[in-house]
C-alpha atoms as a PDB file:
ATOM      1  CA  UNK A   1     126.451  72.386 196.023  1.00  0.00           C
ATOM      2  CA  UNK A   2     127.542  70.155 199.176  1.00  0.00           C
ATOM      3  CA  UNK A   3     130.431  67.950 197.763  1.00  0.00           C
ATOM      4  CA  UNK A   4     132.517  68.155 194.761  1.00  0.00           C
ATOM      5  CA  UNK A   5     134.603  65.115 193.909  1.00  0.00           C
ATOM      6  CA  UNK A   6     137.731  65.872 191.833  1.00  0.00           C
ATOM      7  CA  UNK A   7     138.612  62.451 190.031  1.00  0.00           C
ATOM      8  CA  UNK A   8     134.571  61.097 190.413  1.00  0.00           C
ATOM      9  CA  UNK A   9     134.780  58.930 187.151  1.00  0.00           C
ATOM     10  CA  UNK A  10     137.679  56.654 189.053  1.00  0.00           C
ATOM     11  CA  UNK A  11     137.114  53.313 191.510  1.00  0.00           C
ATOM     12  CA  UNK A  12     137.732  55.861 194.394  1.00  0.00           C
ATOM     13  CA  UNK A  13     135.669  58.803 193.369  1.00  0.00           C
ATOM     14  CA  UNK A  14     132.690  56.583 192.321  1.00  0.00           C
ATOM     15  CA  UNK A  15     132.175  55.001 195.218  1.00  0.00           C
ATOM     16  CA  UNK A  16     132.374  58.739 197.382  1.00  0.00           C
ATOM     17  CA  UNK A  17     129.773  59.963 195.038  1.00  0.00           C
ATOM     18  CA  UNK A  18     127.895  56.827 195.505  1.00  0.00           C
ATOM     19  CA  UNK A  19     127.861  57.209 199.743  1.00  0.00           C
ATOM     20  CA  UNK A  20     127.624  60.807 199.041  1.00  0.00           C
ATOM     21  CA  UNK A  21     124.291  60.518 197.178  1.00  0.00           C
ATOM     22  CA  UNK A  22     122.765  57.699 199.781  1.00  0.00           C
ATOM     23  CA  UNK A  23     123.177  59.795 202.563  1.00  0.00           C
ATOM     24  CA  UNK A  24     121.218  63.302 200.695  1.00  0.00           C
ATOM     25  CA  UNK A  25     124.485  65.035 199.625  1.00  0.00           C
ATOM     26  CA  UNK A  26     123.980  67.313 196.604  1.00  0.00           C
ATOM     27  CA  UNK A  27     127.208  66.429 194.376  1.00  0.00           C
ATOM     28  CA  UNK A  28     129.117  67.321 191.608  1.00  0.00           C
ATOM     29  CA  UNK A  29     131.832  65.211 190.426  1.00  0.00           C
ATOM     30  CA  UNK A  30     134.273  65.299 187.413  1.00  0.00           C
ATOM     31  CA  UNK A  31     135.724  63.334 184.595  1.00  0.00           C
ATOM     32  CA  UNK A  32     138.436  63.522 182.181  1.00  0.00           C
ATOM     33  CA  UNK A  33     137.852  61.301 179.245  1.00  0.00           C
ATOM     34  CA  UNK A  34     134.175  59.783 180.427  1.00  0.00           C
ATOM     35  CA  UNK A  35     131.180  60.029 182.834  1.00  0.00           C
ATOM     36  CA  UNK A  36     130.923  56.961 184.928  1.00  0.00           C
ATOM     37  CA  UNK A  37     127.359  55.155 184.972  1.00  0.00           C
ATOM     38  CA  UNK A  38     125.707  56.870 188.369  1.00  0.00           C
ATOM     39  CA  UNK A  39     122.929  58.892 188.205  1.00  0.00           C
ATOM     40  CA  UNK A  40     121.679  61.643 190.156  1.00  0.00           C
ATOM     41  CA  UNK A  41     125.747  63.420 189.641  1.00  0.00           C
ATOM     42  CA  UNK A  42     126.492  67.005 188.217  1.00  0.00           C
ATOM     43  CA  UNK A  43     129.039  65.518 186.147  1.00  0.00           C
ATOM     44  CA  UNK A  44     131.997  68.118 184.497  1.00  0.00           C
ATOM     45  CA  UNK A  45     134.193  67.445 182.525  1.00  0.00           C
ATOM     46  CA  UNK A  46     137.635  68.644 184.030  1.00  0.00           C
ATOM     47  CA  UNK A  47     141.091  68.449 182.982  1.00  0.00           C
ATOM     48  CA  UNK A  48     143.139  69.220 186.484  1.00  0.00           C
ATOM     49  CA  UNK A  49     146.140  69.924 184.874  1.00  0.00           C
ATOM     50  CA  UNK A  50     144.867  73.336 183.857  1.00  0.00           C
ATOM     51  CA  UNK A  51     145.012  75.772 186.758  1.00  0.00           C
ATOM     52  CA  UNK A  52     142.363  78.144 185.342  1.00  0.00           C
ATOM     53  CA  UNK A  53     139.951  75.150 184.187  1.00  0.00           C
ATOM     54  CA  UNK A  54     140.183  74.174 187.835  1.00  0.00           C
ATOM     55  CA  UNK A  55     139.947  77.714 189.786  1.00  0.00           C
ATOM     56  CA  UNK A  56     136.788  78.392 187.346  1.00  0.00           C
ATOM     57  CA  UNK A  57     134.660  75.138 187.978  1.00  0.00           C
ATOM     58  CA  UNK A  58     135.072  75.576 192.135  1.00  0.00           C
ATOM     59  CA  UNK A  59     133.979  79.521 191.787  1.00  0.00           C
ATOM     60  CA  UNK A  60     131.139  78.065 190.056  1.00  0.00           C
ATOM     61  CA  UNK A  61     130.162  75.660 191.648  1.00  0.00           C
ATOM     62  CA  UNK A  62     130.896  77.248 194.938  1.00  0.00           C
ATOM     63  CA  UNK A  63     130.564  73.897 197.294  1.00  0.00           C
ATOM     64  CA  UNK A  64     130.763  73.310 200.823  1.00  0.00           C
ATOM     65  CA  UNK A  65     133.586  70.308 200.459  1.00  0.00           C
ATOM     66  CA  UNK A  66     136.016  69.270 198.063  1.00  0.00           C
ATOM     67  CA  UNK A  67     137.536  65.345 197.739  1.00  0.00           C
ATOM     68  CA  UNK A  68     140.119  65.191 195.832  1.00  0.00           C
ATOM     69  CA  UNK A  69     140.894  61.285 194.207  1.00  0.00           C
ATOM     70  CA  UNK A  70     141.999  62.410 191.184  1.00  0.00           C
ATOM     71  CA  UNK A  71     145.608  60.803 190.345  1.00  0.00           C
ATOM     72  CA  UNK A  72     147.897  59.513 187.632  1.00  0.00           C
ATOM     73  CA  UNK A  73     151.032  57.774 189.016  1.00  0.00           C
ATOM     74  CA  UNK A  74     153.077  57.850 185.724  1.00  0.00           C
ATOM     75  CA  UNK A  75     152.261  61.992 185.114  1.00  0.00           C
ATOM     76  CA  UNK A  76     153.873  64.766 187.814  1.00  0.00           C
ATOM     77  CA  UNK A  77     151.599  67.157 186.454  1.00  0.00           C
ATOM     78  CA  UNK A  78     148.314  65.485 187.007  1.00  0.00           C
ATOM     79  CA  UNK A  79     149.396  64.275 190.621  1.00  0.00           C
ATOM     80  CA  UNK A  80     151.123  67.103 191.709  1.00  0.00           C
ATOM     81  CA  UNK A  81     150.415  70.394 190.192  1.00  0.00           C
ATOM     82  CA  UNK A  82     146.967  69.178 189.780  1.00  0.00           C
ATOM     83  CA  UNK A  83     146.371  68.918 193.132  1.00  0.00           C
ATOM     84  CA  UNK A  84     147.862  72.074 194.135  1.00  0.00           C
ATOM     85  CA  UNK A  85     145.776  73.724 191.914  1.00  0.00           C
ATOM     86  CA  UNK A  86     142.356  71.887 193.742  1.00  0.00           C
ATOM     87  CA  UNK A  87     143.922  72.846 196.562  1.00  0.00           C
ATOM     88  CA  UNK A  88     144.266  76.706 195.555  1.00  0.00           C
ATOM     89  CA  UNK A  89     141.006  77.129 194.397  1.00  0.00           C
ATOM     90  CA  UNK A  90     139.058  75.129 197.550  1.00  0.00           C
ATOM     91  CA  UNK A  91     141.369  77.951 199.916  1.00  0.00           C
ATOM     92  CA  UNK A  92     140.149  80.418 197.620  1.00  0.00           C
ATOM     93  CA  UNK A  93     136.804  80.091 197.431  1.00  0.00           C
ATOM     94  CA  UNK A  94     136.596  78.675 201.352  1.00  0.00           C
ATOM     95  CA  UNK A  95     135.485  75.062 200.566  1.00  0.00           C
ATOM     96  CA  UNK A  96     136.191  72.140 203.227  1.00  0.00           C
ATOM     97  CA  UNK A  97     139.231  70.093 201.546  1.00  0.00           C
ATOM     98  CA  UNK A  98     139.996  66.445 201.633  1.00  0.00           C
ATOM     99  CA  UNK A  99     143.312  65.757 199.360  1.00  0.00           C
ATOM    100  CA  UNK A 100     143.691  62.229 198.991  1.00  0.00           C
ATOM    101  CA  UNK A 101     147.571  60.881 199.253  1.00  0.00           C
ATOM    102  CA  UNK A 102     149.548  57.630 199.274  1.00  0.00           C
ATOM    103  CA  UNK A 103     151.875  56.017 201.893  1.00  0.00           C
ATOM    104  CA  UNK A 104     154.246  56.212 198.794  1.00  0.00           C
ATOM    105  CA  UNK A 105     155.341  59.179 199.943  1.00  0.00           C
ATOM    106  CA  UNK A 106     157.393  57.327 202.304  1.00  0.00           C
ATOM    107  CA  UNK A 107     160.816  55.346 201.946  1.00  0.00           C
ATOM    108  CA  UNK A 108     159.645  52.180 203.152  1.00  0.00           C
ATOM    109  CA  UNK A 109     163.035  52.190 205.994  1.00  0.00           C
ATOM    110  CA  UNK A 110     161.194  52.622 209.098  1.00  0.00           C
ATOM    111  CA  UNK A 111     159.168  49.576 210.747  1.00  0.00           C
ATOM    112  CA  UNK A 112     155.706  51.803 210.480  1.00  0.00           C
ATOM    113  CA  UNK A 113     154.882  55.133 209.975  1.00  0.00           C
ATOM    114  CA  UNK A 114     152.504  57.274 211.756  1.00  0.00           C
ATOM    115  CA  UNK A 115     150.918  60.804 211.059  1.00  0.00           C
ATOM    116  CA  UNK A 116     153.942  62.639 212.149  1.00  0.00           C
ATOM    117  CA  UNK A 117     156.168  61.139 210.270  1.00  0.00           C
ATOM    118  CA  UNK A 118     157.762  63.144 207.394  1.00  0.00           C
ATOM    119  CA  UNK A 119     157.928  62.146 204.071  1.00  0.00           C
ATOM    120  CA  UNK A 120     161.141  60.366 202.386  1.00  0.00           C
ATOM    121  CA  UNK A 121     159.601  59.759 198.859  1.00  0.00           C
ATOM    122  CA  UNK A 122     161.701  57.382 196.664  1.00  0.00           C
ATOM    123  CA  UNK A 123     159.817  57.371 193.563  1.00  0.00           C
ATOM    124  CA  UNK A 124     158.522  59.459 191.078  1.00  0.00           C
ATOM    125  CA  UNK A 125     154.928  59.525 191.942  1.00  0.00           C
ATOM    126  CA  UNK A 126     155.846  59.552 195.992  1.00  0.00           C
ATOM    127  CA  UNK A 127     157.660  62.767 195.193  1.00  0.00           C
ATOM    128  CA  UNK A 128     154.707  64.066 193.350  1.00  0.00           C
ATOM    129  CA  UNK A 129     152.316  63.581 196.104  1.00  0.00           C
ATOM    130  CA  UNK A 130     154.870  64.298 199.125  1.00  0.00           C
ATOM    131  CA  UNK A 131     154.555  68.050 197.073  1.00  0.00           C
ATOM    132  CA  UNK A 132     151.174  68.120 197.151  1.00  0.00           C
ATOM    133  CA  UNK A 133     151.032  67.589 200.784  1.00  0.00           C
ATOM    134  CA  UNK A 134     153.339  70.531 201.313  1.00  0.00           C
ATOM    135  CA  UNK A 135     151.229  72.988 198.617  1.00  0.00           C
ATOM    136  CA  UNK A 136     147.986  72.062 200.638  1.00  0.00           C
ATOM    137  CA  UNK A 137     149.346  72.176 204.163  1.00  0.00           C
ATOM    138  CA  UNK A 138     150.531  75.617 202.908  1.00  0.00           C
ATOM    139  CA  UNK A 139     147.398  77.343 201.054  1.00  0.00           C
ATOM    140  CA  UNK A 140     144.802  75.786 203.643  1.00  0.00           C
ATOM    141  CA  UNK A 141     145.985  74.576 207.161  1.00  0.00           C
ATOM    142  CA  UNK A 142     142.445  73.286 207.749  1.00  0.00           C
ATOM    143  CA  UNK A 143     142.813  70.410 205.259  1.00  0.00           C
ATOM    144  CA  UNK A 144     142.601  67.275 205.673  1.00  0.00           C
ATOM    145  CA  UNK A 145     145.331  65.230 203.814  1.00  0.00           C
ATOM    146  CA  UNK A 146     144.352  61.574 204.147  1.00  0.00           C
ATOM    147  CA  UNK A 147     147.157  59.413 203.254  1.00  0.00           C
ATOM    148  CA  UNK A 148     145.890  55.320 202.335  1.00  0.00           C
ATOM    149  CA  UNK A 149     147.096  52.602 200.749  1.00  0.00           C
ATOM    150  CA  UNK A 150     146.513  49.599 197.960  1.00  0.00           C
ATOM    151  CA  UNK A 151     142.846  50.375 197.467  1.00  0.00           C
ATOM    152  CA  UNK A 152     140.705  47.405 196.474  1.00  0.00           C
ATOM    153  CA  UNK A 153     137.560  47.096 195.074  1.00  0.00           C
ATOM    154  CA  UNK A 154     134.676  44.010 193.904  1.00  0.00           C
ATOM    155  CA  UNK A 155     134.630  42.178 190.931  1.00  0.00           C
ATOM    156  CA  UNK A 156     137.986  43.009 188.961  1.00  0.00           C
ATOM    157  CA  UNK A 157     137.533  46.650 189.683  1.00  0.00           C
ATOM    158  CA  UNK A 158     140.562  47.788 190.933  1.00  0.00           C
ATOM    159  CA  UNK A 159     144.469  47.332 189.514  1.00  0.00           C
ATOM    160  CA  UNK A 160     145.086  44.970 192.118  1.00  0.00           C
ATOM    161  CA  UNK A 161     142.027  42.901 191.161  1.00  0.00           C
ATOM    162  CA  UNK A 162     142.870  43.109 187.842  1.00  0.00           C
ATOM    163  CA  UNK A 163     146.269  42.179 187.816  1.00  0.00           C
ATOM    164  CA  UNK A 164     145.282  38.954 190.033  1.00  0.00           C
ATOM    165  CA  UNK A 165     142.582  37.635 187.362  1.00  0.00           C
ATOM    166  CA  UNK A 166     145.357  38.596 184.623  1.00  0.00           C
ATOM    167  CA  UNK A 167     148.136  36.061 186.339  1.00  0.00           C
ATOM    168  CA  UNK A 168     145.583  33.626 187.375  1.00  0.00           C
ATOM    169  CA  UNK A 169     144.781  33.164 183.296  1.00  0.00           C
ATOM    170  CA  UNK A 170     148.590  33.718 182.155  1.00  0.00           C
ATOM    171  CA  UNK A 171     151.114  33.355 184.899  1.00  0.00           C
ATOM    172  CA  UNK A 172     153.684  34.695 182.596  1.00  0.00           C
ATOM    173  CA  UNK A 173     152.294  38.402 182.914  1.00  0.00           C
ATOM    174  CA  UNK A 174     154.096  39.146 185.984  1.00  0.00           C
ATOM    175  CA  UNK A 175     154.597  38.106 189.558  1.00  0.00           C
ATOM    176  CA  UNK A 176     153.042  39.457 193.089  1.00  0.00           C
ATOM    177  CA  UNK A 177     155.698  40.625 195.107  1.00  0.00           C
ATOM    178  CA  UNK A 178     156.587  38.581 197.979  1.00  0.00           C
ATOM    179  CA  UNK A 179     158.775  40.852 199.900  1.00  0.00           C
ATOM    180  CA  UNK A 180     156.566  44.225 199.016  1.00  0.00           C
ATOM    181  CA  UNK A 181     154.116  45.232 201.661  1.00  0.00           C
ATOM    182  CA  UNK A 182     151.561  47.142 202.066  1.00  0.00           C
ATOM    183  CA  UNK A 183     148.165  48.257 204.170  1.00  0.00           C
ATOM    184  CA  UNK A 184     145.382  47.710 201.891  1.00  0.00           C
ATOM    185  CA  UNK A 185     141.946  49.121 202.328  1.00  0.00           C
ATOM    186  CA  UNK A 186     138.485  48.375 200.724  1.00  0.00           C
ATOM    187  CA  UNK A 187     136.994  50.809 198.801  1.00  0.00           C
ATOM    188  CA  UNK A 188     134.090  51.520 200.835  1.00  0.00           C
ATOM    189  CA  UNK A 189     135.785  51.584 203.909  1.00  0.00           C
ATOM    190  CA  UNK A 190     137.981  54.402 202.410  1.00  0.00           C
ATOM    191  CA  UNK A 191     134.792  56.376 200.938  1.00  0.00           C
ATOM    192  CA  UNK A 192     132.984  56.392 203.544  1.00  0.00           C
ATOM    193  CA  UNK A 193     136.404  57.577 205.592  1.00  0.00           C
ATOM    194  CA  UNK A 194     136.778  60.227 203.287  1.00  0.00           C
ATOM    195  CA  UNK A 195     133.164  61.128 203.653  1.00  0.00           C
ATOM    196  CA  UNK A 196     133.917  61.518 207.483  1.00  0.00           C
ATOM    197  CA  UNK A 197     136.793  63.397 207.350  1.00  0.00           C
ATOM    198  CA  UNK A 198     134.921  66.008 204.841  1.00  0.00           C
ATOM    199  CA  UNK A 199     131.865  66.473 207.877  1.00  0.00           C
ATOM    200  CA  UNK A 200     134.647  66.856 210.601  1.00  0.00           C
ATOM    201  CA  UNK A 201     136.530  69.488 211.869  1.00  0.00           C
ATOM    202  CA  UNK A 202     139.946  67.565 211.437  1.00  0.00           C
ATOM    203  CA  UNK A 203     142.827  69.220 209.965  1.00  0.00           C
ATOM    204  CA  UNK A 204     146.097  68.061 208.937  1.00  0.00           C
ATOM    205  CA  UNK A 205     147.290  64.642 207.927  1.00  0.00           C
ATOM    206  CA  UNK A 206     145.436  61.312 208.770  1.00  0.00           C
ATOM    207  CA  UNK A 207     146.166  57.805 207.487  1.00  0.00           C
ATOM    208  CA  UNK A 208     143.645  55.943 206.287  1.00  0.00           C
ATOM    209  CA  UNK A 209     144.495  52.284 205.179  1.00  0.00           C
ATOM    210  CA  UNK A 210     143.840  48.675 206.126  1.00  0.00           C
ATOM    211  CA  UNK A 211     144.320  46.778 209.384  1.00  0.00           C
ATOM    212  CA  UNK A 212     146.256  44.658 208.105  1.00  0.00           C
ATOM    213  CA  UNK A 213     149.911  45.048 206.720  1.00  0.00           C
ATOM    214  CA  UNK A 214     150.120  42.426 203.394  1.00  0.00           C
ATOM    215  CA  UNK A 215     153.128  41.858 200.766  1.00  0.00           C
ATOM    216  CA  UNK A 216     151.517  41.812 197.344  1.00  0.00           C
ATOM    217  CA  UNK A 217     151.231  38.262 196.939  1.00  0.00           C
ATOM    218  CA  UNK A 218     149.735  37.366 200.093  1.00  0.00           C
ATOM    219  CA  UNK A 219     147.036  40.086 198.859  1.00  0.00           C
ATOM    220  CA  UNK A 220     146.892  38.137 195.574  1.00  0.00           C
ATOM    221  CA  UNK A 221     146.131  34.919 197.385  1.00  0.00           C
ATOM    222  CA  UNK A 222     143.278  36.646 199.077  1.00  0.00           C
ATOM    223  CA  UNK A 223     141.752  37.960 195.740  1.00  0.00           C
ATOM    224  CA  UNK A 224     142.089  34.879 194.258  1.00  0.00           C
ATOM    225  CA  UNK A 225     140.474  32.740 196.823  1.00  0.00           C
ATOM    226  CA  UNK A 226     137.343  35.429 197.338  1.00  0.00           C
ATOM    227  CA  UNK A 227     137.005  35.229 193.234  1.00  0.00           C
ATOM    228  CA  UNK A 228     137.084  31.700 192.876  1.00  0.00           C
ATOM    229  CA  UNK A 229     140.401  31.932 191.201  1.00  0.00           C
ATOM    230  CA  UNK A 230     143.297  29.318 191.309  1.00  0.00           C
ATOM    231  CA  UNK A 231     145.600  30.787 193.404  1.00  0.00           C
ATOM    232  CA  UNK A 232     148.438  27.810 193.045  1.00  0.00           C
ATOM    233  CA  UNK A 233     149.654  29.314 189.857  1.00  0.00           C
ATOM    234  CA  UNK A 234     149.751  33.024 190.571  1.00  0.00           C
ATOM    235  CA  UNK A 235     153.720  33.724 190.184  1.00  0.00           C
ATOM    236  CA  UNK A 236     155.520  35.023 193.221  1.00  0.00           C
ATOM    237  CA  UNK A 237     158.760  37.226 193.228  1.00  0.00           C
ATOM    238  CA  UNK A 238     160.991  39.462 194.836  1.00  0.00           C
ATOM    239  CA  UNK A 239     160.294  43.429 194.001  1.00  0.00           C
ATOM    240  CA  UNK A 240     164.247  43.693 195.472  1.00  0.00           C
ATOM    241  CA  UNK A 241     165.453  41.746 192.300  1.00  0.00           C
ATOM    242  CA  UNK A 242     163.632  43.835 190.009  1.00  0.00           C
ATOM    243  CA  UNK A 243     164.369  47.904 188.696  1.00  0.00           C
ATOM    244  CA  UNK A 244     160.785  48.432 189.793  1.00  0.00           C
ATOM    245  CA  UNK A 245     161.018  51.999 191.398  1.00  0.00           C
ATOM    246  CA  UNK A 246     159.325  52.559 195.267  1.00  0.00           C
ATOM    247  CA  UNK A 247     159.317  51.454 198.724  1.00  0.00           C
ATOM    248  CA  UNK A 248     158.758  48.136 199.555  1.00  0.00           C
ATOM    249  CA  UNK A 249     157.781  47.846 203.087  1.00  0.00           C
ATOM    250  CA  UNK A 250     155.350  50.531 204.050  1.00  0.00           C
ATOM    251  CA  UNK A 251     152.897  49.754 207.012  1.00  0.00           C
ATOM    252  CA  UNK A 252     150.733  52.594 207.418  1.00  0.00           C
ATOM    253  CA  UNK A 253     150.074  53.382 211.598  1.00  0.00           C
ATOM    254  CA  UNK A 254     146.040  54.508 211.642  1.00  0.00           C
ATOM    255  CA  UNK A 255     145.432  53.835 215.628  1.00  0.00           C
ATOM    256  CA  UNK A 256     145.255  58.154 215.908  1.00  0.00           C
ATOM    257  CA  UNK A 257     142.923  58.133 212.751  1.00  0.00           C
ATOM    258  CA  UNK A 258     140.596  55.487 213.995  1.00  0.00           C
ATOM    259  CA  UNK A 259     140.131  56.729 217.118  1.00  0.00           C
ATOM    260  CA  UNK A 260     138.456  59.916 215.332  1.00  0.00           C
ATOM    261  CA  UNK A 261     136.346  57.723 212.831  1.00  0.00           C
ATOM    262  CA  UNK A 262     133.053  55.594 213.298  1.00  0.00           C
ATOM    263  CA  UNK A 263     134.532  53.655 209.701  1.00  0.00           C
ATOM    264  CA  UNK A 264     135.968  50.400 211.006  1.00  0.00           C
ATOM    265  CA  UNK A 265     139.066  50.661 208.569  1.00  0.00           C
ATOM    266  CA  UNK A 266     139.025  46.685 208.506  1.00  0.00           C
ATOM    267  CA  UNK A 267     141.946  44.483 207.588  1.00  0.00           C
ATOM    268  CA  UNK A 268     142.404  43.246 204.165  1.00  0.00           C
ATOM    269  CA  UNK A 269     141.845  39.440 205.694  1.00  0.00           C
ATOM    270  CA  UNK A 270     138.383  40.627 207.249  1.00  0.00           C
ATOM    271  CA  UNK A 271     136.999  42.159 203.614  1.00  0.00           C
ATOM    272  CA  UNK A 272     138.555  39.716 201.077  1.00  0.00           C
ATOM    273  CA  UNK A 273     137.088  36.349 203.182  1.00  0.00           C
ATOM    274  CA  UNK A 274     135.213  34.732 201.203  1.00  0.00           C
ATOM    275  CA  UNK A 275     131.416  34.718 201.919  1.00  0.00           C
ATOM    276  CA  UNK A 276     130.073  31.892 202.933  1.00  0.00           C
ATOM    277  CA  UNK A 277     126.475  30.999 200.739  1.00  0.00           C
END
C-alpha cells in the first residue's frame, strides 16, 4: 500500500485520495460513520480514538506514507490522542508521516508567525493540536507536521462555504467576523501540498496556508460573489465582542514552505475570483 489517509471520508482527505489516485498511488483511506463516493479507495472503517484499532489497521496495511486529516475541533480525544496514536503506529511500523495541524495553535499576538515559532494555543482545540505536534515531533523526528489554515472548498463544500450560503438566505444565523483573520487555502492547493510533502524528504514543521491573510467577512464576500450570492446582506461583526473562544489574528508566514514546494499555495483572492464565462 503507498498512501493511507487517516480522515479520507472528510473535504480534506477526499480530495488527497482524489490527487493520490490521478497520479497511480495505491491508497487506502478511512471513515468513521460513512465511505465517501470515490472509487478505486481501500476504504476502512476506523475509529482513531482507539489506540489499538489504529496500531492494528497500519501493521496491516503496512504503507509507505501516512496523511493524517482526520479532526474534530469540539472532541480532545479525536484531535489529540487520536493523532498521537497515528503518529505511534506510522513510527512503529516505519511509514512516511504527514500530521495535518492548524495555525490555531497559536495566540493570534504576534504580527505573523513562521515555522519556528512556538505554539501559544488559546483554545480548546489549539491546545489539542499544539499536543499533537509535540507527541509526533517526539515518536518520529522525520515527520512532517504541516500546519494550514481556513480550508475552502467548491460548491458549499466546506464550513466556510456553508456558513456563507446559510447567512446569505437568513442573515440572522450569525455574522462573519470583521476583525478575525486568517490565511485561507483552497482545497486542492492544500492536497496536492500534502501530497508533496509525503514524496519529500522534509521533516519537521511547515505551514501551508493561503497567500493571502483575510478576516472572515472579507472571505465571506469572496464566497458570495464567486457563488452568485448577495453579498450586501451577509451580517458583519466583531469576534472581540463575542465569548467565541480562539485567536483572532493569525497570519500564517509560508515563504520557507514555498520555496520547497512546486504547489503555488495561491491567495484566497486568486482562487475565489470569479470565472469569467
Amino acid at each position: 500500500m503507498d498512501l493511507l489517509v487517516v480522515g479520507g471520508s472528510g473535504l480534506l482527505g477526499r480530495e488527497i485520495v482524489r490527487q493520490a489516485l490521478r497520479i497511480g498511488r495505491q491508497v487506502a483511506a478511512t471513515f468513521h460513520r460513512q465511505v465517501a463516493p470515490v472509487a478505486g479507495v481501500t476504504w476502512r472503517e476506523l475509529d482513531i480514538r482507539r489506540r489499538d484499532e489504529v496500531a492494528t489497521l497500519v501493521r496491516q496495511l503496512r504503507p509507505g506514507a501516512i496523511i493524517n486529516a482526520a479532526y474534530q475541533q469540539d472532541d480532545w480525544v479525536t484531535t489529540a490522542d487520536g493523532g498521537m496514536y497515528v503518529a505511534a503506529a506510522a513510527a512503529a511500523n516505519g511509514a512516511r508521516l504527514v500530521q495535518v495541524s492548524s495555525d490555531a495553535v497559536f495566540s493570534g499576538t504576534a504580527e505573523r508567525y513562521d515555522e519556528t515559532d512556538s505554539p501559544d494555543p488559546i483554545s480548546p482545540y489549539g491546545a489539542a493540536k499544539a499536543a499533537v505536534e509535540t507527541a509526533t515531533r517526539g515518536l518520529d523526528p522525520s515527520a512532517v507536521i504541516a500546519r494550514t489554515s481556513l480550508i475552502v472548498g467548491a460548491g458549499g463544500s466546506s464550513r466556510q462555504e456553508r456558513l456563507v450560503h446559510n447567512l446569505a438566505a437568513d442573515p440572522t444565523r450569525g455574522v462573519l467576523f470583521t476583525d478575525d483573520l486568517r490565511c485561507p487555502i483552497d482545497v486542492t492547493d492544500l492536497a496536492a501540498a500534502l501530497l508533496e510533502l509525503a514524496n519529500s524528504d522534509h521533516a519537521g514543521i511547515h505551514h501551508v496556508a493561503g497567500a493571502d491573510a483575510l478576516s472572515r467577512y472579507e472571505l465571506g464576500l469572496l464566497i458570495a460573489r464567486r457563488d452568485g450570492l448577495d453579498d450586501t446582506v451577509l451580517p458583519a461583526g466583531r469576534r472581540a465582542d463575542t465569548t467565541v473562544p480562539g485567536p483572532v489574528r493569525v497570519r500564517l508566514d509560508c515563504t520557507e514552505t514555498q520555496s520547497k514546494l512546486t504547489t503555488q499555495l495561491r491567495g484566497a483572492r486568486t482562487f475565489l475570483a470569479p470565472t469569467v464565462a
